[in-house]
Protein backbone atom coordinates (compact mmCIF):
# COMPACT_ATOMS: atom_id res chain seq x y z
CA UNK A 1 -72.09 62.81 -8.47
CA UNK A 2 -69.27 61.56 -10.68
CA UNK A 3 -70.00 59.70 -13.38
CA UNK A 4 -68.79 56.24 -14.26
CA UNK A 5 -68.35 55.46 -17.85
CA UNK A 6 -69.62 53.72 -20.05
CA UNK A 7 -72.78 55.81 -19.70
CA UNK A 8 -76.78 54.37 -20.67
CA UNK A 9 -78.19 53.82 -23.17
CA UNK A 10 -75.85 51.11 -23.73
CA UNK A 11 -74.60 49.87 -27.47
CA UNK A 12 -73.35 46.18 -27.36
CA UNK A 13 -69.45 47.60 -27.16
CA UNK A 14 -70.24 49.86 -23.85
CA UNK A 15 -72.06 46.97 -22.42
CA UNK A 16 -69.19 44.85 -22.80
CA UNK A 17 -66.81 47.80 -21.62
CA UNK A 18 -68.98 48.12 -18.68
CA UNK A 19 -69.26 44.34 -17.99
CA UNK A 20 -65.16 44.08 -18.33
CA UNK A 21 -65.04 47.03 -15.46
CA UNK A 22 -66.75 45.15 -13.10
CA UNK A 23 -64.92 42.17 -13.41
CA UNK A 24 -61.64 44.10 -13.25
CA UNK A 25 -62.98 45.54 -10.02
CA UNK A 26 -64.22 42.77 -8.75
CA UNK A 27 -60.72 40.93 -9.02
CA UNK A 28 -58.99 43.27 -7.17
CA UNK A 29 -60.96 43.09 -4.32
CA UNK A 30 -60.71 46.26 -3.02
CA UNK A 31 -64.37 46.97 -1.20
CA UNK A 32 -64.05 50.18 -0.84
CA UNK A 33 -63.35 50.82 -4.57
CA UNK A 34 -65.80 48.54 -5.81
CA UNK A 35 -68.56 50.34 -4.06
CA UNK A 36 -68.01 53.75 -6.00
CA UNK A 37 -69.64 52.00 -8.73
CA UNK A 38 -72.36 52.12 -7.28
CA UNK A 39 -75.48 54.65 -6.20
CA UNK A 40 -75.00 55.75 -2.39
CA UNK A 41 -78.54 54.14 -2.25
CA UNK A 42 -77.74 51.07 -4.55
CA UNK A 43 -80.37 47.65 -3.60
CA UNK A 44 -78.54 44.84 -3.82
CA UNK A 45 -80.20 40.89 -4.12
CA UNK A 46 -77.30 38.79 -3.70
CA UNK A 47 -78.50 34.81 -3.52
CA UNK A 48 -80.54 35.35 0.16
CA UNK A 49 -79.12 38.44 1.13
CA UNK A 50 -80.18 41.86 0.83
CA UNK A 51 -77.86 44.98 0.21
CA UNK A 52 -78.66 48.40 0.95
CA UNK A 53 -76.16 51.25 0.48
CA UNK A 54 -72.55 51.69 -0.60
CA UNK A 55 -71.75 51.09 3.29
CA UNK A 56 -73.26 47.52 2.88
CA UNK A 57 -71.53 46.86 -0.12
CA UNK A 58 -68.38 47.39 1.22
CA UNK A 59 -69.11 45.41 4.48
CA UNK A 60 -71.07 42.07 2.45
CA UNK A 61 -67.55 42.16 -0.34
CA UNK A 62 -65.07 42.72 2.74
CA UNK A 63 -66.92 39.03 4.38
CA UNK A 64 -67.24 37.85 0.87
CA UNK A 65 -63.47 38.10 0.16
CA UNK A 66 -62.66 36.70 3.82
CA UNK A 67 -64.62 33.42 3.04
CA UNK A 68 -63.80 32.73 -0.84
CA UNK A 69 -60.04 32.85 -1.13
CA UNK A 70 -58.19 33.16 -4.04
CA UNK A 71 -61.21 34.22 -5.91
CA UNK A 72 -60.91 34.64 -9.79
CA UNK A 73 -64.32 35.93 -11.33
CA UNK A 74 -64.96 36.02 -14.95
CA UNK A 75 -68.06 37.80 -16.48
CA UNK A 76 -69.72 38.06 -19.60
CA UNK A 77 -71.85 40.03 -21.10
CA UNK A 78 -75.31 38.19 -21.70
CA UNK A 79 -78.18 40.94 -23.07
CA UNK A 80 -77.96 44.88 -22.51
CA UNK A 81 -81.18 47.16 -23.61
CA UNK A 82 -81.04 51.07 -22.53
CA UNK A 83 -79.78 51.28 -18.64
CA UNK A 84 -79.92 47.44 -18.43
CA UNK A 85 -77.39 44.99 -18.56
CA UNK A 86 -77.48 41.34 -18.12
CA UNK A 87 -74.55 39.25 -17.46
CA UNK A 88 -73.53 35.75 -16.73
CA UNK A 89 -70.27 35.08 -14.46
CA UNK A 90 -68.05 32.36 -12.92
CA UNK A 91 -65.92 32.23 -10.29
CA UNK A 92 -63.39 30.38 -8.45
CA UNK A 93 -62.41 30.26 -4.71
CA UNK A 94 -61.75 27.98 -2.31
CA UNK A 95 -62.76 28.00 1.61
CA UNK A 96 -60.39 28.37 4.71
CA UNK A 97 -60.43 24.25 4.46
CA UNK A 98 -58.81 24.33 0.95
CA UNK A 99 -62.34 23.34 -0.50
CA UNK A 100 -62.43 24.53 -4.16
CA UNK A 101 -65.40 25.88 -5.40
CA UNK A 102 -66.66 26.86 -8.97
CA UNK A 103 -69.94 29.18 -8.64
CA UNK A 104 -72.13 29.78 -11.42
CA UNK A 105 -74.65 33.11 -11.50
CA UNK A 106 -76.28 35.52 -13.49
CA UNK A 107 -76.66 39.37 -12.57
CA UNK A 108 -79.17 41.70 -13.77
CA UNK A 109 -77.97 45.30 -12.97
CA UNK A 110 -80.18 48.50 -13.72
CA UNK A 111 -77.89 52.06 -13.92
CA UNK A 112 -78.63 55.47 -13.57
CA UNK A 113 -77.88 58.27 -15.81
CA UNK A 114 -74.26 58.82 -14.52
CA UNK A 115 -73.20 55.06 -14.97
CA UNK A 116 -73.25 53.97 -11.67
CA UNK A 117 -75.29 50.88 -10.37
CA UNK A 118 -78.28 51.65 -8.88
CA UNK A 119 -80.00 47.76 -8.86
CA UNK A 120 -78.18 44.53 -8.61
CA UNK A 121 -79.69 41.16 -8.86
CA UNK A 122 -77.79 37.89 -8.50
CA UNK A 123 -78.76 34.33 -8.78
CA UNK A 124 -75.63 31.76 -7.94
CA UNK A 125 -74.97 28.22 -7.61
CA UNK A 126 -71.83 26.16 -6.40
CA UNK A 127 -70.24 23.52 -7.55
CA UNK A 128 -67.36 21.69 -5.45
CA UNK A 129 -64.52 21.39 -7.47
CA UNK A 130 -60.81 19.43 -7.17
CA UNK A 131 -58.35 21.57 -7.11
CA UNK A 132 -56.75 20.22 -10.49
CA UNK A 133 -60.15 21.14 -12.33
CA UNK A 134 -59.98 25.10 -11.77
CA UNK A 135 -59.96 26.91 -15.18
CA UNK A 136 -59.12 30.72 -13.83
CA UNK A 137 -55.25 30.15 -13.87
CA UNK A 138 -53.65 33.83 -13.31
CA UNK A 139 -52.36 35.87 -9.92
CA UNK A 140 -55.00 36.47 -7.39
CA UNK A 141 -56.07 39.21 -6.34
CA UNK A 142 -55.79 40.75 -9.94
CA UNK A 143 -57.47 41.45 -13.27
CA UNK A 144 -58.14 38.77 -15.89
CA UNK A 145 -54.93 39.06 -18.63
CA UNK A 146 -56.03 39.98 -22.05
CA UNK A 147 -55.08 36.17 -23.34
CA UNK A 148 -57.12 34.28 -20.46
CA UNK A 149 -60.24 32.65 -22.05
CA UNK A 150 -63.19 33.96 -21.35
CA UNK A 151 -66.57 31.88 -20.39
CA UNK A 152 -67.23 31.12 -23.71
CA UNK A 153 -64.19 29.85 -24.74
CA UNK A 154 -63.61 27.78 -21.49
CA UNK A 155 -66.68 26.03 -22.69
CA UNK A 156 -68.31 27.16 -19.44
């Protein structure tokens, strides 16, 4: 199995490399790509649904992405501690009615020894937005740019 860097045990600068990755991935919204992050076997808890399997990653982010347009996630690192990693995250989207949305979640993801995600846990909340109160200002679908704010910063 190839192995994803950052590898565990995680130091506070490869949990934030690994929590950058994800985001990164996640805003390109590729499926298919996203999934190789994790084990073939990966459990997913994602609000009330349950994930089993690169296959079902794939298919739940593929329905995900169809639903939440224009998405624009930002994630931050939260606590790490040897093949742990805690995170919070944002993101923005809006529905096929041009409803904006602002979601609010924490993730608790457990790796194996190669770097690749073998547990994911997510709790998330939404919160209706107007459209002239989104914060995540940069092309979509695409990675964060270097000078965006992140959570912090965004007071968020």
């Amino acid at each position: 199995m190839k192995a994803r860097p950052p590898l565990p045990p995680f130091t506070e600068e490869t949990a934030i490399q690994k929590v950058r990755a994800a985001e990164n991935a996640w805003n390109k919204q590729d499926p298919a790509a996203v999934s190789l992050a994790y084990t073939p076997d990966t459990y997913w808890r994602n609000r009330d649904t349950f994930v089993n399997g690169r296959d079902e990653v794939v298919e739940f982010l593929t329905q995900k992405w169809a639903r939440e347009l224009d998405y624009r996630l930002i994630k931050e690192l939260w606590a790490f501690t040897g093949d742990r990693i805690a995170v919070r995250f944002v993101y923005e989207s809006h529905d096929a009615a041009g409803q904006w949305y602002r979601s609010h979640g924490n993730e608790n993801w457990e790796f194996d020894e190669n770097g690749l995600m073998r547990v994911r846990r997510a709790s998330i909340n939404d919160q209706a937005i107007a459209e002239s109160e989104r914060l995540f200002h940069w092309d979509a679908p695409g990675v964060r740019p270097d000078d965006h704010p992140g959570l912090t910063e965004l007071g968020l």
